[in-house]
N, C-alpha and C. Protein backbone atom coordinates (compact mmCIF):
# COMPACT_ATOMS: atom_id res chain seq x y z
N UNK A 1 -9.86 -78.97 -33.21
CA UNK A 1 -11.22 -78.47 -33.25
C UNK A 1 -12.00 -79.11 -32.10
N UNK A 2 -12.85 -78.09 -31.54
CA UNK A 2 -13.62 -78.73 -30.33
C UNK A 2 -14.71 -79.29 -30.34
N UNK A 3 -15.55 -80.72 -29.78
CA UNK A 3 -16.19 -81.28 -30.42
C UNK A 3 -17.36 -80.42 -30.44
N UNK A 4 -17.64 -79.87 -30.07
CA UNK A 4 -18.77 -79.03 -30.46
C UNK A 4 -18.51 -78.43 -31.82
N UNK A 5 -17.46 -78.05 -31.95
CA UNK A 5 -17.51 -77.08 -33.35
C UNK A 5 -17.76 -78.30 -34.20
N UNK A 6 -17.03 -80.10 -33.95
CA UNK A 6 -17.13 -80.85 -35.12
C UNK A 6 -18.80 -81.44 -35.34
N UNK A 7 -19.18 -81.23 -34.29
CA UNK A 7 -20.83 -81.37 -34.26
C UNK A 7 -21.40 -80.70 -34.81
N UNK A 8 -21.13 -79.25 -34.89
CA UNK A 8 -21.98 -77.98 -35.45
C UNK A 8 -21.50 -78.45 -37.33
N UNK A 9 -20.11 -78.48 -37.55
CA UNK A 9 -19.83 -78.72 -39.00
C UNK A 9 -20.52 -79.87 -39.57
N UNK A 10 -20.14 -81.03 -38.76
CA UNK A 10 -20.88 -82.38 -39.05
C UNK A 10 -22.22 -82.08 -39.50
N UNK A 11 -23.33 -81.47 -38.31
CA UNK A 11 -24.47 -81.19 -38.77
C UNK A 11 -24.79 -80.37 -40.17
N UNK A 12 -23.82 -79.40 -40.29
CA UNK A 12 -24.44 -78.32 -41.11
C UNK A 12 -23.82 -79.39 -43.03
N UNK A 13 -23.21 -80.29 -42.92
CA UNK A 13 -22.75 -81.37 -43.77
C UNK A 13 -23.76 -82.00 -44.22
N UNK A 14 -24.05 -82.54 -43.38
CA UNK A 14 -25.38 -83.15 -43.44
C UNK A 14 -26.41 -82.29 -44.03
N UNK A 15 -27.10 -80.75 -43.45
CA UNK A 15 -27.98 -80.21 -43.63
C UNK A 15 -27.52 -79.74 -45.10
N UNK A 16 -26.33 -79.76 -45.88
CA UNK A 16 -26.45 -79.11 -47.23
C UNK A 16 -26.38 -80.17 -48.68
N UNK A 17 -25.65 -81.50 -47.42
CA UNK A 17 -26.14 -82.31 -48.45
C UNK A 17 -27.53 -82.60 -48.85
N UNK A 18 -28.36 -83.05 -47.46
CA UNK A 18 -29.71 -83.30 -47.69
C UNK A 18 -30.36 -82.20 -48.39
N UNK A 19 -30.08 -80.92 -48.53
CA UNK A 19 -31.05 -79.99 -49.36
C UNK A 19 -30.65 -80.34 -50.36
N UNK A 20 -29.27 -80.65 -51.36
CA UNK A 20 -28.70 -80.60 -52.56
C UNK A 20 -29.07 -81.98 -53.34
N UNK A 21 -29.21 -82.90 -52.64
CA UNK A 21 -29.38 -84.19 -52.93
C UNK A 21 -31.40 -83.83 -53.22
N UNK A 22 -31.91 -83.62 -51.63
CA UNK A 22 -33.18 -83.82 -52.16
C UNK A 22 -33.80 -82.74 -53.56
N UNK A 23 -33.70 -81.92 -53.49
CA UNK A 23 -33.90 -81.24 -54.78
C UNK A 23 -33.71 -81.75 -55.82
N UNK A 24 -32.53 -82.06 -56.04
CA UNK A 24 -31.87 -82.48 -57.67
C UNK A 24 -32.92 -84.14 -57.19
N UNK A 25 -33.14 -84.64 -56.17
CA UNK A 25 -33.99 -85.69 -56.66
C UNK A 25 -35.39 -85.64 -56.80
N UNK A 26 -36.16 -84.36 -56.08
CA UNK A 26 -37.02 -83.91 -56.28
C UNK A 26 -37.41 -83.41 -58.06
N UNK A 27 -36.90 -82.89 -58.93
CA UNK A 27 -36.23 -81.98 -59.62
C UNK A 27 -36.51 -83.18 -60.84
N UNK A 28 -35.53 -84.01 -60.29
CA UNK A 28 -35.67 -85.16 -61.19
C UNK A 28 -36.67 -85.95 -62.02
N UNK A 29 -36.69 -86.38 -60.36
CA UNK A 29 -37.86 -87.22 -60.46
C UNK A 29 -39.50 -87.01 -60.86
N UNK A 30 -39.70 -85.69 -60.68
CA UNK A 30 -40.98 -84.85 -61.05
C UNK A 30 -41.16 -84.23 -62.73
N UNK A 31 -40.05 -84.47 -62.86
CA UNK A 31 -39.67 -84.09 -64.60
C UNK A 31 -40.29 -85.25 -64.97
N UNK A 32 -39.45 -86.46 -64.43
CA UNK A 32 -39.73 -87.90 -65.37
C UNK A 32 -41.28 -88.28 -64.96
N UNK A 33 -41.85 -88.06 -63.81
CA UNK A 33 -43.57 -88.31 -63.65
C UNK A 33 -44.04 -87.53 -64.82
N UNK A 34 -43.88 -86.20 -64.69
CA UNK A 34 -44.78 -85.06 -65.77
C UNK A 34 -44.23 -85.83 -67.09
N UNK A 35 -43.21 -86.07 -67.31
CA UNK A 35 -43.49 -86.76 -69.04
C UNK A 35 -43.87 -87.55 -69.17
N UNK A 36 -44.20 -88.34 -68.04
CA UNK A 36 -44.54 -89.80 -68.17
C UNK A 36 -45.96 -90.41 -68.26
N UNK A 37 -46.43 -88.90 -67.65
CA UNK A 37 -47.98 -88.80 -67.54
C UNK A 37 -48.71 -88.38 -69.36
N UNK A 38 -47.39 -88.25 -70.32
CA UNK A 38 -48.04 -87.96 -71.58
C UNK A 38 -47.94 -88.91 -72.42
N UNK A 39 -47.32 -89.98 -71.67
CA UNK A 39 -46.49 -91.20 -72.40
C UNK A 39 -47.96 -92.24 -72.54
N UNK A 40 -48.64 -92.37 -73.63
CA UNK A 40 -49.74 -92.98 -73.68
C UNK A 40 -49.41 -94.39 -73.77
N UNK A 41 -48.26 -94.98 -73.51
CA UNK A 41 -47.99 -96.55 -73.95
C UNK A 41 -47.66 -97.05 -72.69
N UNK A 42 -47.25 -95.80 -71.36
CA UNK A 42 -46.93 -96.56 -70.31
C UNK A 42 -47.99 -97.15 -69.45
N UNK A 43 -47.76 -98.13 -68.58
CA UNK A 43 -49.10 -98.40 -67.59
C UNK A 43 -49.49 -97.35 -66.43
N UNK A 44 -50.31 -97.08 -65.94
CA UNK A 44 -50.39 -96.00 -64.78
C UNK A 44 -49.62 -96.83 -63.83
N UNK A 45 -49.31 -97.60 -63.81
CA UNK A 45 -48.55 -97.99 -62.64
C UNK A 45 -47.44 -97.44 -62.61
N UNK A 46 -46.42 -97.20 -63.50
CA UNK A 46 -44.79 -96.67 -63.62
C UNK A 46 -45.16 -94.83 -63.72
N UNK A 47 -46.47 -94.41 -63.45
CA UNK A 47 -46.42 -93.07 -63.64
C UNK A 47 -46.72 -92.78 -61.79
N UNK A 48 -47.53 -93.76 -61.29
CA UNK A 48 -47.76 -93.31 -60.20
C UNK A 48 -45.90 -93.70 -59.44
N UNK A 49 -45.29 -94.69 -59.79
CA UNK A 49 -44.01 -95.04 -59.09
C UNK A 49 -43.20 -94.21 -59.40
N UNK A 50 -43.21 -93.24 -60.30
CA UNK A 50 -42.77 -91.71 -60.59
C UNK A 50 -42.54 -90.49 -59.62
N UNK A 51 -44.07 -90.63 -59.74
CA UNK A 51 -44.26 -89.56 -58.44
C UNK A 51 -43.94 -90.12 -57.01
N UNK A 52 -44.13 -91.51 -56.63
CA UNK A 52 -43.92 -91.58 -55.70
C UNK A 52 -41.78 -91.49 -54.94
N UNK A 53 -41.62 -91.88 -56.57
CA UNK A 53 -40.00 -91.33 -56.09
C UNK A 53 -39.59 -89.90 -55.82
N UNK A 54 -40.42 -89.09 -56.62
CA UNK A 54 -40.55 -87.67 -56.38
C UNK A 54 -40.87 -87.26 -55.09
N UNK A 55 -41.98 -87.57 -54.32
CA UNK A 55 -42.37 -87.64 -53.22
C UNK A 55 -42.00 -87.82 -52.06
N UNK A 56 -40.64 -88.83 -52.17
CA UNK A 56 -39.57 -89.61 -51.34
C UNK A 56 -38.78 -88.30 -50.65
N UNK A 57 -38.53 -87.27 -51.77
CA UNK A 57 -37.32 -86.30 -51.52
C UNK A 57 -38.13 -85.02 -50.66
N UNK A 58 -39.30 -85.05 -50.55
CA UNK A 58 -39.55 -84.02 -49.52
C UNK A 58 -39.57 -84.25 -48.22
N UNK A 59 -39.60 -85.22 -47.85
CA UNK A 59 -39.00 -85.71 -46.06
C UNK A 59 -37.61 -85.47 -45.64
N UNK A 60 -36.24 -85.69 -47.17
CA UNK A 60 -35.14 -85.11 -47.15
C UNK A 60 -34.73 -83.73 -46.91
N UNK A 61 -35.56 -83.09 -47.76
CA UNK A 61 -35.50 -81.55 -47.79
C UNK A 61 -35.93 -80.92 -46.57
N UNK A 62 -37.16 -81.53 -45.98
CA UNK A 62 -37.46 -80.91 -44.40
C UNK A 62 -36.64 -81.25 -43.35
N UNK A 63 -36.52 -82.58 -43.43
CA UNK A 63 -35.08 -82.81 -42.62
C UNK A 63 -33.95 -81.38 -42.41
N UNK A 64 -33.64 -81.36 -44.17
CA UNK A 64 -32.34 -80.44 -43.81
C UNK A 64 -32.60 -79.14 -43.66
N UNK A 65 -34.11 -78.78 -43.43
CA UNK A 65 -34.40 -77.19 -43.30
C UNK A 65 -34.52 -77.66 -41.68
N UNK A 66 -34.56 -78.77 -41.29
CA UNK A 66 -34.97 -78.38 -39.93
C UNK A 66 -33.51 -78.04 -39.13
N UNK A 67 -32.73 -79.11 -39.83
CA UNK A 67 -30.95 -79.00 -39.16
C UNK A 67 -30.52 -77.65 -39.60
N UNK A 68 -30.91 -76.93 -40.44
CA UNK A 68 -30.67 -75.43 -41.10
C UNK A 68 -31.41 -74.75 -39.49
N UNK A 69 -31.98 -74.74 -39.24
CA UNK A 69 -32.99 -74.08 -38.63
C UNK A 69 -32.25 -74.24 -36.99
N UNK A 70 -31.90 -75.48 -36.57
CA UNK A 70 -31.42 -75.79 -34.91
C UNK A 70 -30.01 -74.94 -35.07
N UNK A 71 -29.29 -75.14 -36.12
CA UNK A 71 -28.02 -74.40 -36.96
C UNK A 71 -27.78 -73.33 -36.40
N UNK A 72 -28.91 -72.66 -36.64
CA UNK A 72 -29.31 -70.70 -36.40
C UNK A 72 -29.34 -70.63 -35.05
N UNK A 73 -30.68 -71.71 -34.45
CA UNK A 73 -31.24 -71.11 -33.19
C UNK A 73 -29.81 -71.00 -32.49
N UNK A 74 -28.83 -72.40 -32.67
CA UNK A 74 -27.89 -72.68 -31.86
C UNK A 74 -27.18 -71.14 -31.28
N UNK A 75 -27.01 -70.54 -31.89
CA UNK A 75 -25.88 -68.91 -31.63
C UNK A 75 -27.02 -68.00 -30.56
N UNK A 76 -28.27 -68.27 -31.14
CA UNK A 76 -29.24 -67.21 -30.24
C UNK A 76 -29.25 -68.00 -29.24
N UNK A 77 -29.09 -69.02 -28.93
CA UNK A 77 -29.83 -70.10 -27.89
C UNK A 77 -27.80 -69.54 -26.81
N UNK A 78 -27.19 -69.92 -27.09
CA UNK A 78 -25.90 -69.49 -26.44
C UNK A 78 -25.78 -68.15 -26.25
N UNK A 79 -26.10 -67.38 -26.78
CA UNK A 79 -25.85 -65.55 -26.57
C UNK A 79 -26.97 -65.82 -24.95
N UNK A 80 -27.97 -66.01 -25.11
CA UNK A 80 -29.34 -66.07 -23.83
C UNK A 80 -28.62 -66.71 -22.68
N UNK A 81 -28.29 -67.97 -23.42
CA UNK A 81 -27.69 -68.78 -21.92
C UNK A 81 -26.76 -68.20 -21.41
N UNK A 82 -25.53 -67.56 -21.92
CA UNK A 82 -24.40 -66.56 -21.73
C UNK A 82 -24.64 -65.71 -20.77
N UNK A 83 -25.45 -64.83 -21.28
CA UNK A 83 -26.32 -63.43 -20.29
C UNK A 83 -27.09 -63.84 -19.13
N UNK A 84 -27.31 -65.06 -18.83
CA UNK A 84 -28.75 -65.32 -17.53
C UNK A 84 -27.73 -66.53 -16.84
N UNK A 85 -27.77 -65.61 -15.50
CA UNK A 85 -27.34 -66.39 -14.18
C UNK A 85 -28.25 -67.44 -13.82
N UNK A 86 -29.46 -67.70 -13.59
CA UNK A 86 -30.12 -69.05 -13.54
C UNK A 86 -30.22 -70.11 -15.01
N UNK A 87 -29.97 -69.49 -15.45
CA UNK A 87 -30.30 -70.49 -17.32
C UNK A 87 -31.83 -70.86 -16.94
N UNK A 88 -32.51 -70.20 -16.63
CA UNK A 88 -34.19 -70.59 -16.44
C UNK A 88 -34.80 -70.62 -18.06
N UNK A 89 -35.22 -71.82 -18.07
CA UNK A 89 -35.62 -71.45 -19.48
C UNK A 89 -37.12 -70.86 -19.74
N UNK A 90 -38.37 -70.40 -18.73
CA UNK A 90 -38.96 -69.62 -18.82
C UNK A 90 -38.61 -68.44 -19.13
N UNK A 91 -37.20 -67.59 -18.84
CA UNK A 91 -36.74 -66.29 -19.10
C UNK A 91 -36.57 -66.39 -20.03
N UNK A 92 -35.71 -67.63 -21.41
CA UNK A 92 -35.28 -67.77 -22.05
C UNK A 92 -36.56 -67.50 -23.59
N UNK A 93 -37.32 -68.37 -22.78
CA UNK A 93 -38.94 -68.76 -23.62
C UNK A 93 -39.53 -67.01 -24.04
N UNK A 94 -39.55 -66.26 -22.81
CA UNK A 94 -40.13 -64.78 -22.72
C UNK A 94 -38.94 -63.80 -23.64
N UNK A 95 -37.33 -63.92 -23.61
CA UNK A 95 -36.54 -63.23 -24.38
C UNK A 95 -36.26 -63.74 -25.65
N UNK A 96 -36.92 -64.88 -26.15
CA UNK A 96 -36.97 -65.16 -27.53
C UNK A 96 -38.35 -65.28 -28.17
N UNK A 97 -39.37 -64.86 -27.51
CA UNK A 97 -40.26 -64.78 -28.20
C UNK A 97 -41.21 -66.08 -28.44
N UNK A 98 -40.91 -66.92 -27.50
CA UNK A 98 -41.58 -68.36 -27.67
C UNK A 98 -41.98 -68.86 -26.48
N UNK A 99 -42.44 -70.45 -27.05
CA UNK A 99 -42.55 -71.22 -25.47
C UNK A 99 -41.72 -71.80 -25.08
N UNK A 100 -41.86 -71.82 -23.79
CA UNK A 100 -40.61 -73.00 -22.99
C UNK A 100 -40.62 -74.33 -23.68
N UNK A 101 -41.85 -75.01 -24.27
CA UNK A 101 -41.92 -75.98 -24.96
C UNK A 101 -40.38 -75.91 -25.76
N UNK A 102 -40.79 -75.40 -26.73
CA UNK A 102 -40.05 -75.22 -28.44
C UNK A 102 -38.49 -75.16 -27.36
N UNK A 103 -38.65 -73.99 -26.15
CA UNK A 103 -36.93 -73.71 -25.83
C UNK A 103 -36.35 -74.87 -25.17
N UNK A 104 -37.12 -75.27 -24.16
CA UNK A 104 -36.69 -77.44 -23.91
C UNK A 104 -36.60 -78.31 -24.97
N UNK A 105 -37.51 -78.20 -26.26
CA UNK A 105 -37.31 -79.08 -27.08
C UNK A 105 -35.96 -78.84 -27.95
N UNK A 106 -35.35 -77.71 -28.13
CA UNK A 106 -34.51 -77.12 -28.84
C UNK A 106 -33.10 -77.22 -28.12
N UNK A 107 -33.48 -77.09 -27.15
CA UNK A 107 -32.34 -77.12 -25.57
C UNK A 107 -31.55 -79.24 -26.07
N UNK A 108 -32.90 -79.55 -26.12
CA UNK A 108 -32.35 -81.38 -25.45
C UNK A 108 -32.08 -81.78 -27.61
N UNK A 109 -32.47 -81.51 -28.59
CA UNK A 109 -31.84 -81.55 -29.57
C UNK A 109 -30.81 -81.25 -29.90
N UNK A 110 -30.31 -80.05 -28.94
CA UNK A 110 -28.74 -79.45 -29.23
C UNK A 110 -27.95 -80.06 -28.58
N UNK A 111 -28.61 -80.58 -26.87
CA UNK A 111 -27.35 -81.50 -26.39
C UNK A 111 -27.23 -82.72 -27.35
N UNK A 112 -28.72 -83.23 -27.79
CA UNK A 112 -28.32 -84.56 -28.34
C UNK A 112 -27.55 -84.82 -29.28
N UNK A 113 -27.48 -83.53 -30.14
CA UNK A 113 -26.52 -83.62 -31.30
C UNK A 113 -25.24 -82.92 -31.08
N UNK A 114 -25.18 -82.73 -29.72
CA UNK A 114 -23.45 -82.67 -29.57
C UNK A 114 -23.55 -80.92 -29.40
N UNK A 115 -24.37 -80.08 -30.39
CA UNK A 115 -23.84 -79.17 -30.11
C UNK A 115 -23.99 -78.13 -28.61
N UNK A 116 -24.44 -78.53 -27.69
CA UNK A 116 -24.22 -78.00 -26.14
C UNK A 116 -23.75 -79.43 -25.58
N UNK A 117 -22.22 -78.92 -24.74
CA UNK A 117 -21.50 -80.64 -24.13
C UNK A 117 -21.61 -79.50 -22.44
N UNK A 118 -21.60 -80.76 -21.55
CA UNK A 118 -21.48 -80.43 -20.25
C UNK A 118 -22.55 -79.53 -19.91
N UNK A 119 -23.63 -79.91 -20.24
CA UNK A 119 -24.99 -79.16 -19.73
C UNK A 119 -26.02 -80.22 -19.93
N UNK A 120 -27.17 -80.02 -18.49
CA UNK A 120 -28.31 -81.05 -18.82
C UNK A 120 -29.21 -79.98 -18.71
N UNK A 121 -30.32 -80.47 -19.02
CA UNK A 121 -31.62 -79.70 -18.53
C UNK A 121 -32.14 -80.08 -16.71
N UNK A 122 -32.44 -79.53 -16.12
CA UNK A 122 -32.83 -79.82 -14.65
C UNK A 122 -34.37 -79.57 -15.24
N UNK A 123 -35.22 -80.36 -15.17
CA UNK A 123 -36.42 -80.46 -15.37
C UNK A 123 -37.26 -79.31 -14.31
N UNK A 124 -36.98 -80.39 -12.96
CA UNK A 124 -37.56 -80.03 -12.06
C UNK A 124 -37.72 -78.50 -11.69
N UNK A 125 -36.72 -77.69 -11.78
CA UNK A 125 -36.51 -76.54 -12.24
C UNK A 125 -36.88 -75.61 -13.28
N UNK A 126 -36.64 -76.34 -13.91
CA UNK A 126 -37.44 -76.02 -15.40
C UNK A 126 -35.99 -74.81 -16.06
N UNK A 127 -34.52 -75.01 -15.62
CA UNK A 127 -33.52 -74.77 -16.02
C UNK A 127 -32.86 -75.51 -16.71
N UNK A 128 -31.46 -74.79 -17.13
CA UNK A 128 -30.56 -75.51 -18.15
C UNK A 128 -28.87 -75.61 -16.69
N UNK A 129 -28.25 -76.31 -16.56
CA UNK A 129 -27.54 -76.20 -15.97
C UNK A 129 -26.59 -76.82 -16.87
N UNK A 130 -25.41 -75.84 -16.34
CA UNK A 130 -24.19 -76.99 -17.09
C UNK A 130 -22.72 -77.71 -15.92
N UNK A 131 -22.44 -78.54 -16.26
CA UNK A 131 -21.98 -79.60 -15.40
C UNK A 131 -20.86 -78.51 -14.58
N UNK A 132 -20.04 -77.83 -15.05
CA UNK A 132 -19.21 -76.88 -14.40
C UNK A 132 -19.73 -76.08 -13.74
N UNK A 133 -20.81 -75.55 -13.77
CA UNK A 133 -21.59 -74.68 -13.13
C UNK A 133 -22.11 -75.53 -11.54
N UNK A 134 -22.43 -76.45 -11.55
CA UNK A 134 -22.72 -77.45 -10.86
C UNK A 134 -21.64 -77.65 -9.70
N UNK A 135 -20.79 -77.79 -10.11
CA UNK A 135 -19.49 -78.27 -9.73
C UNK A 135 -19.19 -77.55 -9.04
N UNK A 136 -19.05 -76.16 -9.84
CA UNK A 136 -18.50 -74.72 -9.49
C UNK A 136 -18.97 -74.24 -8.23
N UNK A 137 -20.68 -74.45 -8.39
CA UNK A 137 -21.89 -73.77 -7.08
C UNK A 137 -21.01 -74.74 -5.95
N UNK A 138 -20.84 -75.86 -5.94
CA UNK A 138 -20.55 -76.99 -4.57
C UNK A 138 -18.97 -76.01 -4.29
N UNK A 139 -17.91 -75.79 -5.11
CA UNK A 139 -16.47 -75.38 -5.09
C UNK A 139 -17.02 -74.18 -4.27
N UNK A 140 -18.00 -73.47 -4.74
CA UNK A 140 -17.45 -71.97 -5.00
C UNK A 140 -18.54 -71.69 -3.24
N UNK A 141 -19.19 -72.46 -2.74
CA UNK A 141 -19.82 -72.45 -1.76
C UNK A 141 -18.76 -72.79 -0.47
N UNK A 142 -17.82 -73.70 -0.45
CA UNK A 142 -16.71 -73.96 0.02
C UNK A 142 -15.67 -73.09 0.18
N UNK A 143 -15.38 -72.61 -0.74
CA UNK A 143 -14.25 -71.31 -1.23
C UNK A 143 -14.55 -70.12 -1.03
N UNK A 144 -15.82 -69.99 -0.90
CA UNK A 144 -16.61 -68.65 0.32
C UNK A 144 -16.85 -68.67 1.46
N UNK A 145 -16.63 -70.11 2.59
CA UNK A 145 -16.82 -70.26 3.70
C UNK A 145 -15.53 -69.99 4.19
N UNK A 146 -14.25 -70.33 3.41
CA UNK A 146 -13.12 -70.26 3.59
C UNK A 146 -12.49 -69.40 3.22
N UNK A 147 -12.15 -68.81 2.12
CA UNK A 147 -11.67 -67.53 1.04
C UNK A 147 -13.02 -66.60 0.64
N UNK A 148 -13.62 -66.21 1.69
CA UNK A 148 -14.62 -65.05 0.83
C UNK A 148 -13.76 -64.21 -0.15
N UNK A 149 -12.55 -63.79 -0.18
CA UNK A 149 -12.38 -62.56 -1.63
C UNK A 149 -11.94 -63.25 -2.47
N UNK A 150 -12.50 -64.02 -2.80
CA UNK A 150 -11.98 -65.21 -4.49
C UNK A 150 -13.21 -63.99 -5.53
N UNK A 151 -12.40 -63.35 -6.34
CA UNK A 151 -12.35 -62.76 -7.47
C UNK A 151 -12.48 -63.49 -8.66
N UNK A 152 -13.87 -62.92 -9.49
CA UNK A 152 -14.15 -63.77 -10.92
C UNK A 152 -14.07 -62.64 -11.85
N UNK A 153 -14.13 -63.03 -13.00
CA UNK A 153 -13.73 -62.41 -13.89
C UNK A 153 -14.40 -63.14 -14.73
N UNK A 154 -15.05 -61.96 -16.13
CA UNK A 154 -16.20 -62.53 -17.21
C UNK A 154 -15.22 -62.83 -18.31
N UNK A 155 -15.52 -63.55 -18.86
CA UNK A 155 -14.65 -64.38 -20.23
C UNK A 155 -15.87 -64.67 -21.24
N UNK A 156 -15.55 -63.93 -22.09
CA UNK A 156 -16.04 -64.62 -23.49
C UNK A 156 -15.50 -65.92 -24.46
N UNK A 157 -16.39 -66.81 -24.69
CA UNK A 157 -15.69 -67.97 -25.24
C UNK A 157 -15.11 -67.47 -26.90
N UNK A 158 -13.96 -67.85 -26.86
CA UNK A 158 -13.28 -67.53 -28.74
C UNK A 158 -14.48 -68.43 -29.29
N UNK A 159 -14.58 -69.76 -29.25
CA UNK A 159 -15.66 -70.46 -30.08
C UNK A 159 -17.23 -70.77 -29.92
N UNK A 160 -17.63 -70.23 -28.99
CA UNK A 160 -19.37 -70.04 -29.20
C UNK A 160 -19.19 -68.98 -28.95
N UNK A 161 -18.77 -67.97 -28.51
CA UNK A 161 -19.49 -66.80 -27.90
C UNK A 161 -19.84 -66.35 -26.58
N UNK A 162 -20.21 -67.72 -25.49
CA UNK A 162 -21.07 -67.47 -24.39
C UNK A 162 -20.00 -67.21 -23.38
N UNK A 163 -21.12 -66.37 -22.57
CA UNK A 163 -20.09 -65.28 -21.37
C UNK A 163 -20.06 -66.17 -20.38
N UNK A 164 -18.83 -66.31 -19.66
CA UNK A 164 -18.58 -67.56 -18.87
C UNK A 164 -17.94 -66.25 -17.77
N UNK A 165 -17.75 -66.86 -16.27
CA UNK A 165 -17.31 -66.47 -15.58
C UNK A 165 -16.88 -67.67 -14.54
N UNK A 166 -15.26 -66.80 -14.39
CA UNK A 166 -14.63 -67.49 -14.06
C UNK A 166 -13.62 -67.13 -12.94
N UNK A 167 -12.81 -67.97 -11.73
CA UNK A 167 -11.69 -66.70 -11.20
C UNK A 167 -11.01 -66.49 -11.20
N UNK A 168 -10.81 -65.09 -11.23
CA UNK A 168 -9.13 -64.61 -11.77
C UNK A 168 -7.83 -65.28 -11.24
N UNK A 169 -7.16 -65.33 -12.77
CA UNK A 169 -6.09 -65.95 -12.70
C UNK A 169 -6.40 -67.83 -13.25
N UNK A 170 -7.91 -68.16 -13.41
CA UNK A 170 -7.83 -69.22 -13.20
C UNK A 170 -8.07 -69.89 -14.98
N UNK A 171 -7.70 -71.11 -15.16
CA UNK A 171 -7.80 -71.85 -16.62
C UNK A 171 -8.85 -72.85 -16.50
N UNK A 172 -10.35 -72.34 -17.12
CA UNK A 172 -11.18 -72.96 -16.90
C UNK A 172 -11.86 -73.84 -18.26
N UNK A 173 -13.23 -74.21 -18.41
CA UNK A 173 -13.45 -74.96 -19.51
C UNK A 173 -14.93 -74.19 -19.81
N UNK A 174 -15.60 -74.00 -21.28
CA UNK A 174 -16.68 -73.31 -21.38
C UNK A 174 -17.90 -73.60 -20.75
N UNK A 175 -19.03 -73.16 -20.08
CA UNK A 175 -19.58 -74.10 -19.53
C UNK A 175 -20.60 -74.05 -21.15
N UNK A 176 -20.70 -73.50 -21.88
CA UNK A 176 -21.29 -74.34 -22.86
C UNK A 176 -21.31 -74.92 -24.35
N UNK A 177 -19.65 -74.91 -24.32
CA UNK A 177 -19.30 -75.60 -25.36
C UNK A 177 -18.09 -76.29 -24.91
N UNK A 178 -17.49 -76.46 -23.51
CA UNK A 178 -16.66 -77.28 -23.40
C UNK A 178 -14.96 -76.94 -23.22
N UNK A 179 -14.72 -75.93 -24.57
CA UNK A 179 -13.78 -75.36 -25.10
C UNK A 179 -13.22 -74.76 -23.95
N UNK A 180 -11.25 -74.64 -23.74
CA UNK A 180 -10.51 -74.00 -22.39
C UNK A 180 -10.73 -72.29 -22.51
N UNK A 181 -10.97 -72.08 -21.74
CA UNK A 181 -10.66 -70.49 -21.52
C UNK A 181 -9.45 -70.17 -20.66
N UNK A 182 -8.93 -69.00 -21.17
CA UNK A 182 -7.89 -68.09 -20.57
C UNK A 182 -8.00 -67.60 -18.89
């Protein structure tokens, strides 16, 4: 398995424990406040430490709606990058319906958690580049001064999806999940 895919599973582990856990402690714990609030012998002190355990489990639960949520974008966020020869993330911001904000902030959460490998953000640019691509522009600038008819060919990745191009005949690596292509 490629570490991206164990990043994407890892995460989504995480995101179903934290909903399952915080609920049933949410769930819980809000049962035992509400009876506790009828319990005329207890002190208000053990009714307010009730709720406040109750209270504990909604920072859990948003947590795992938010890892639910990067989860999703992740597939739309790779189909975009796939399709666009600059990875500009202003284009990206305008074909999903948002700001470049949310699409940089979403961009540098996915590298951080593993699930985009071999890609940085170029600030200065205000693009997404990925390290093969990089590599490729310096190769492939060389290999046109010398071999102008070097022939590419589009490849879809088996495990994200994103349209990679590559040249024929050649065994390359995804530029955004890492994974070998054909």
């Amino acid at each position: 398995m490629s570490k991206f895919k164990v990043a994407v599973v890892i995460s989504q582990v995480i995101e179903k424990t934290e909903m399952i856990v915080g609920w049933v402690w949410l769930i819980f714990f809000s049962l035992m406040a509400f009876v506790c609030m009828f319990d005329k012998e207890l002190e208000v002190g053990f009714k307010i430490f009730f709720w406040i355990l109750a209270l504990v489990a909604v920072p859990v639960i948003s947590d795992g709606r938010r890892r639910k949520k990067l989860r999703l974008e992740y597939k739309k966020y790779v189909a975009h990058l796939s399709n666009s020869q600059t990875g500009s993330l202003d284009q990206m911001a305008a074909e999903l319906g948002t700001s470049v904000d949310v699409v940089r902030e979403n961009l540098e959460k996915m590298i951080k958690k593993k699930f985009l490998v071999n890609v940085y953000i170029d600030y200065r640019e205000n693009r997404l580049v990925t390290a093969s691509n990089a590599q490729n522009n310096a190769a492939t600038a060389s290999l046109e001064e010398n071999a102008p008819d070097v022939e590419y060919v589009a490849c879809t990745c088996k495990n994200c999806g994103g349209a990679n191009r590559i040249p024929k005949g050649a065994v390359a690596e995804c530029d955004y999940c890492g994974s070998s292509l054909p």
